[in-house]
N, C-alpha and C. Protein backbone atom coordinates (compact mmCIF):
# COMPACT_ATOMS: atom_id res chain seq x y z
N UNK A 1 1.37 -39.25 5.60
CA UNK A 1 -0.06 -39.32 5.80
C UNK A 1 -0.46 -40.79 5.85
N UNK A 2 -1.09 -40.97 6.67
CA UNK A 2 -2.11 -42.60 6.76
C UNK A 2 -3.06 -42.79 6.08
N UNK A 3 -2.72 -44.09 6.12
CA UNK A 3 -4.48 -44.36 4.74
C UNK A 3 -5.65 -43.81 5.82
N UNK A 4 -5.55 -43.96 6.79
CA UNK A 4 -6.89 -43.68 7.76
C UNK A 4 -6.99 -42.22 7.29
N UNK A 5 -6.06 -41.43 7.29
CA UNK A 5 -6.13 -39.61 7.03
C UNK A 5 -5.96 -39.45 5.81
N UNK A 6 -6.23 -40.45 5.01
CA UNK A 6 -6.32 -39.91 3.32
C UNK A 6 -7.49 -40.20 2.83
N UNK A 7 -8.07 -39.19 2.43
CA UNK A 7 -9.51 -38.79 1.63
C UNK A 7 -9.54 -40.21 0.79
N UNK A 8 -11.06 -40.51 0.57
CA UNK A 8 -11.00 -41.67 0.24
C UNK A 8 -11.03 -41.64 -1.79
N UNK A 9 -11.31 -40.86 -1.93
CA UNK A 9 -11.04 -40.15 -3.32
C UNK A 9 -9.78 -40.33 -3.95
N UNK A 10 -8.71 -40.14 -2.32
CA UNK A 10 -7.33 -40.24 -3.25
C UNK A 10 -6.65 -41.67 -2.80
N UNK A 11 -7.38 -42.58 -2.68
CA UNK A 11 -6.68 -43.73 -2.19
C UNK A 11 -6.92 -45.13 -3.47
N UNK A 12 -5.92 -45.95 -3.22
CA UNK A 12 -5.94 -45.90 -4.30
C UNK A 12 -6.69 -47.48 -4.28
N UNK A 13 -7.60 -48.58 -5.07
CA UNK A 13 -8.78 -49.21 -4.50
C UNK A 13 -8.42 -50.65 -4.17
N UNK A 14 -9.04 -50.96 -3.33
CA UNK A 14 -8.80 -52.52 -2.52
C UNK A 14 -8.55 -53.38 -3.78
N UNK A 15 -8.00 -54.69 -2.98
CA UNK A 15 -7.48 -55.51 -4.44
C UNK A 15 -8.60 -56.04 -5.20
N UNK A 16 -9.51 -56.11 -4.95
CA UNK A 16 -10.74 -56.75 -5.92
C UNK A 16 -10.87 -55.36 -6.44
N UNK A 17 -11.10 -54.09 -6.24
CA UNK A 17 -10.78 -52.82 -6.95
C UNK A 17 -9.75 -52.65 -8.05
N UNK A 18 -8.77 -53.04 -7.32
CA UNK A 18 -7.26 -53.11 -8.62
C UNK A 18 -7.68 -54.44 -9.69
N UNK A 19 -7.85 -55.12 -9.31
CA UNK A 19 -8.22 -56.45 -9.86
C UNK A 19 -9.49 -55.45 -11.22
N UNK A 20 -10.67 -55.43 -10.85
CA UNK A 20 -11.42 -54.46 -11.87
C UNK A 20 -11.39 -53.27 -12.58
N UNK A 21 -9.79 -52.49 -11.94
CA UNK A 21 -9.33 -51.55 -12.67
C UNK A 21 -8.93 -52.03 -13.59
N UNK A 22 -7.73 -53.11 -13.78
CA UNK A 22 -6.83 -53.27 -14.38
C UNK A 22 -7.49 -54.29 -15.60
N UNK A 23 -8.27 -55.04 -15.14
CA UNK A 23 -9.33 -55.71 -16.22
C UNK A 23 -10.36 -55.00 -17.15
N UNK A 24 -10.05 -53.30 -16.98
CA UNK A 24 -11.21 -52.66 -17.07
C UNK A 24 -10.39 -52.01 -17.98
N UNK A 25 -8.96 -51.53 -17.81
CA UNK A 25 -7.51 -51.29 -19.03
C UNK A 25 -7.58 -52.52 -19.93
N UNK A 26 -7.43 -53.38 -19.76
CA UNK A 26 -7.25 -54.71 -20.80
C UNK A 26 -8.69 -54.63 -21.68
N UNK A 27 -9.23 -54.10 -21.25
CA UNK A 27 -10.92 -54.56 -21.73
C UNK A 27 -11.02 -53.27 -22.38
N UNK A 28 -10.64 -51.95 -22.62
CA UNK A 28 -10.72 -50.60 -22.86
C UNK A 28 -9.56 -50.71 -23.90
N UNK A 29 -8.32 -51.59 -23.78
CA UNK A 29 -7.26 -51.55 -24.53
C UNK A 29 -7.29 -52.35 -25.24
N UNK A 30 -7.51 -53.16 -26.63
CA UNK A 30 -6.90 -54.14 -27.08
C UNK A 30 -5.79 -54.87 -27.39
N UNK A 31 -5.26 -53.80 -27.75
CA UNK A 31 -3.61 -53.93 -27.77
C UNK A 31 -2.83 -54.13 -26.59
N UNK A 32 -3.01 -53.62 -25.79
CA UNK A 32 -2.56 -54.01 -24.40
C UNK A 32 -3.07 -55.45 -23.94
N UNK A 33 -4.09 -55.44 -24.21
CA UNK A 33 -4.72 -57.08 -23.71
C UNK A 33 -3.61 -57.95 -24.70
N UNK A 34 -3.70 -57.62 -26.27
CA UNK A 34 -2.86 -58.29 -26.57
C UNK A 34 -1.79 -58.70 -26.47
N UNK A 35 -1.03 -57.59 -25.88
CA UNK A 35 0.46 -57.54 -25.67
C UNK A 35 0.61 -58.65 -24.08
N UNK A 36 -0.22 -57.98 -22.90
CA UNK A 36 -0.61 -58.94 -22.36
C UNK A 36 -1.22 -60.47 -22.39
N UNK A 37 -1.43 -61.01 -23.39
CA UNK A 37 -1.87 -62.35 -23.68
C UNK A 37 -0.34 -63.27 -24.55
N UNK A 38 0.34 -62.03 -25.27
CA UNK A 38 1.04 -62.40 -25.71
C UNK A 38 2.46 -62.47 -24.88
N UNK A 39 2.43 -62.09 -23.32
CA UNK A 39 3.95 -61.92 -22.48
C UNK A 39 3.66 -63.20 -21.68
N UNK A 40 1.80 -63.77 -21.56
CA UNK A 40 1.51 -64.54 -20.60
C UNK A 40 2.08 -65.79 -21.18
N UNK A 41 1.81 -65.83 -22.30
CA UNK A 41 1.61 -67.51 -23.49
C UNK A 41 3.44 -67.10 -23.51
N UNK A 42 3.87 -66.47 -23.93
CA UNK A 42 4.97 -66.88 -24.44
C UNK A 42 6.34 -67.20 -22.96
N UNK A 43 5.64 -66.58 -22.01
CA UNK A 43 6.37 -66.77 -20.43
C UNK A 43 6.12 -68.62 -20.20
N UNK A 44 4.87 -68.90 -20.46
CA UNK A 44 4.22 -70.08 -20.00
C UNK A 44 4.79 -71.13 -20.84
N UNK A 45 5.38 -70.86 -22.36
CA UNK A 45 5.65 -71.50 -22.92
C UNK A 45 7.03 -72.06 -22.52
N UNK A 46 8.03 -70.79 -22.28
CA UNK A 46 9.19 -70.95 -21.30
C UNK A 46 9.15 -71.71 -20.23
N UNK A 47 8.23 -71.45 -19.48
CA UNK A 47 8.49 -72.00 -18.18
C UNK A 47 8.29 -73.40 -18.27
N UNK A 48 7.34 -73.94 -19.17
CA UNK A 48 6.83 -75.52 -19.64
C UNK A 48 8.64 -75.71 -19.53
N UNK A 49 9.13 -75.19 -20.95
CA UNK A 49 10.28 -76.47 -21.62
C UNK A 49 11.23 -76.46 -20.68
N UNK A 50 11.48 -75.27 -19.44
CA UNK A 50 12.64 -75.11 -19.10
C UNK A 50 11.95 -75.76 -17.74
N UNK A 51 10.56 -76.63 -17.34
CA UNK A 51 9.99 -76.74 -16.11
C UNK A 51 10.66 -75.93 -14.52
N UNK A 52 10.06 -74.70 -15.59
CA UNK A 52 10.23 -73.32 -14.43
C UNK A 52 9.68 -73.30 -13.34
N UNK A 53 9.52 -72.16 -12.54
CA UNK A 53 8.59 -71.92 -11.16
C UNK A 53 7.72 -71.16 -11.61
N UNK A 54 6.79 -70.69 -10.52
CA UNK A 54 5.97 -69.83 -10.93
C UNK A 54 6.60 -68.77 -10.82
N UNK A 55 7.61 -67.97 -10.30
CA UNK A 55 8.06 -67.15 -9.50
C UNK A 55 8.95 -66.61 -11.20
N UNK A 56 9.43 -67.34 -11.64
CA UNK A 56 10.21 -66.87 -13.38
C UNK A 56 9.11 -66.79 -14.40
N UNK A 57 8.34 -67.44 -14.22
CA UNK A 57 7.13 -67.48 -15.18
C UNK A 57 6.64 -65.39 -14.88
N UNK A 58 6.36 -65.35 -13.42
CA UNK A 58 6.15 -63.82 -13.35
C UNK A 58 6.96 -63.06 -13.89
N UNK A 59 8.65 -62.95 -13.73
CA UNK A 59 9.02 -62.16 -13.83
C UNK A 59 9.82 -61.88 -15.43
N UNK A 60 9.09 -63.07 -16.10
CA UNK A 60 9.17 -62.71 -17.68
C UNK A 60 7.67 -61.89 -18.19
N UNK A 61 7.15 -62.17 -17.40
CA UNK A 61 5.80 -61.12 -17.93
C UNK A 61 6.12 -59.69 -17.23
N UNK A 62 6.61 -59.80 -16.06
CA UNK A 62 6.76 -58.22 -14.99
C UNK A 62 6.91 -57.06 -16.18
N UNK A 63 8.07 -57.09 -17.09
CA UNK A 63 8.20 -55.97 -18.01
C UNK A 63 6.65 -54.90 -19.11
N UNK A 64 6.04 -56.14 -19.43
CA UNK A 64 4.73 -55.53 -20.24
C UNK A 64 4.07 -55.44 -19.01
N UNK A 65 3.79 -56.29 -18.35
CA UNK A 65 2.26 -55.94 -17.29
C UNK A 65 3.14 -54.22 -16.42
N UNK A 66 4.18 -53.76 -16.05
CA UNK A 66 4.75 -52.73 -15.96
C UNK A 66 4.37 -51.34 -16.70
N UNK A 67 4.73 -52.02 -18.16
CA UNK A 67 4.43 -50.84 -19.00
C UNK A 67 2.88 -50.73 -18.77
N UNK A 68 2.02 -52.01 -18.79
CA UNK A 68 0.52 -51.48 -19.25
C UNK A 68 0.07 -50.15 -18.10
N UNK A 69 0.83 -51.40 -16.30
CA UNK A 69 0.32 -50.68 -15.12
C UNK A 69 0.56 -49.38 -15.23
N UNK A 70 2.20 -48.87 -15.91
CA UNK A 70 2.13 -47.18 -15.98
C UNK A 70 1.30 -46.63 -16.65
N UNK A 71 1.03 -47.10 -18.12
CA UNK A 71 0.12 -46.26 -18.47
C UNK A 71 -1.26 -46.09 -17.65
N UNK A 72 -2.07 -47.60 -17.22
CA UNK A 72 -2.94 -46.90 -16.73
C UNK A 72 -2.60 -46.19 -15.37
N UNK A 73 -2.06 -46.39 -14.52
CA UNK A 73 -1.84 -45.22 -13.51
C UNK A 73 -1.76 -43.21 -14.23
N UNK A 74 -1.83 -43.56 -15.00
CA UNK A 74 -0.97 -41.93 -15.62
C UNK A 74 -2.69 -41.78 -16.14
N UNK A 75 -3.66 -42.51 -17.33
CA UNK A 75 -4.54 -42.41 -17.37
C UNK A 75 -5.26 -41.86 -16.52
N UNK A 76 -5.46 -42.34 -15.19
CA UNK A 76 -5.89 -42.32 -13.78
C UNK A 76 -5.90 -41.13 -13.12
N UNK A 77 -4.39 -40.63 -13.63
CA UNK A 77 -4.19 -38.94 -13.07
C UNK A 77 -3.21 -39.37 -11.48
N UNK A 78 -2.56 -41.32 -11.47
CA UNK A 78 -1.94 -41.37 -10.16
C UNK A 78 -0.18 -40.79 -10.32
N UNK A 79 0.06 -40.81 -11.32
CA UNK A 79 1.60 -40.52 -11.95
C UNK A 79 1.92 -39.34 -12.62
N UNK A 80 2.64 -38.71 -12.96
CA UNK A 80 2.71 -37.63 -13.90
C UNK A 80 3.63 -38.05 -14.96
């Protein structure tokens, strides 16, 4: 099916949409924000001493921002 032929109900929302979903989980979650504040600082801290890229800096956070994104997708009703 095409995004053009998918009900707009089930699609899933433009990036300034995802962008306010996902700020809208952090902001609904504390703990998640925390856990998220705490994968960002401690990635950033890495990447300082080891003068990383941005590109490793992401993919030491990828694991929590993962877990948060499943849960909220499942919240959402997009996952089972």
């Amino acid at each position: 099916m095409s995004r053009a032929s998918t009900p707009r109900s089930l699609r899933w929302p433009s990036r300034r949409g995802q962008a306010r979903t996902r700020r809208g989980q952090l902001i609904a979650h504390p703990e998640e924000r925390e856990q998220y504040a705490a994968a960002k600082f401690a990635s950033a801290e890495q990447s300082n001493a080891e003068c990383g890229r941005v590109m490793d800096y992401n993919q030491r956070k990828q694991p929590v921002i993962r877990d948060i994104l499943e849960r909220m997708f499942r919240a959402h009703g997009l996952i089972d």
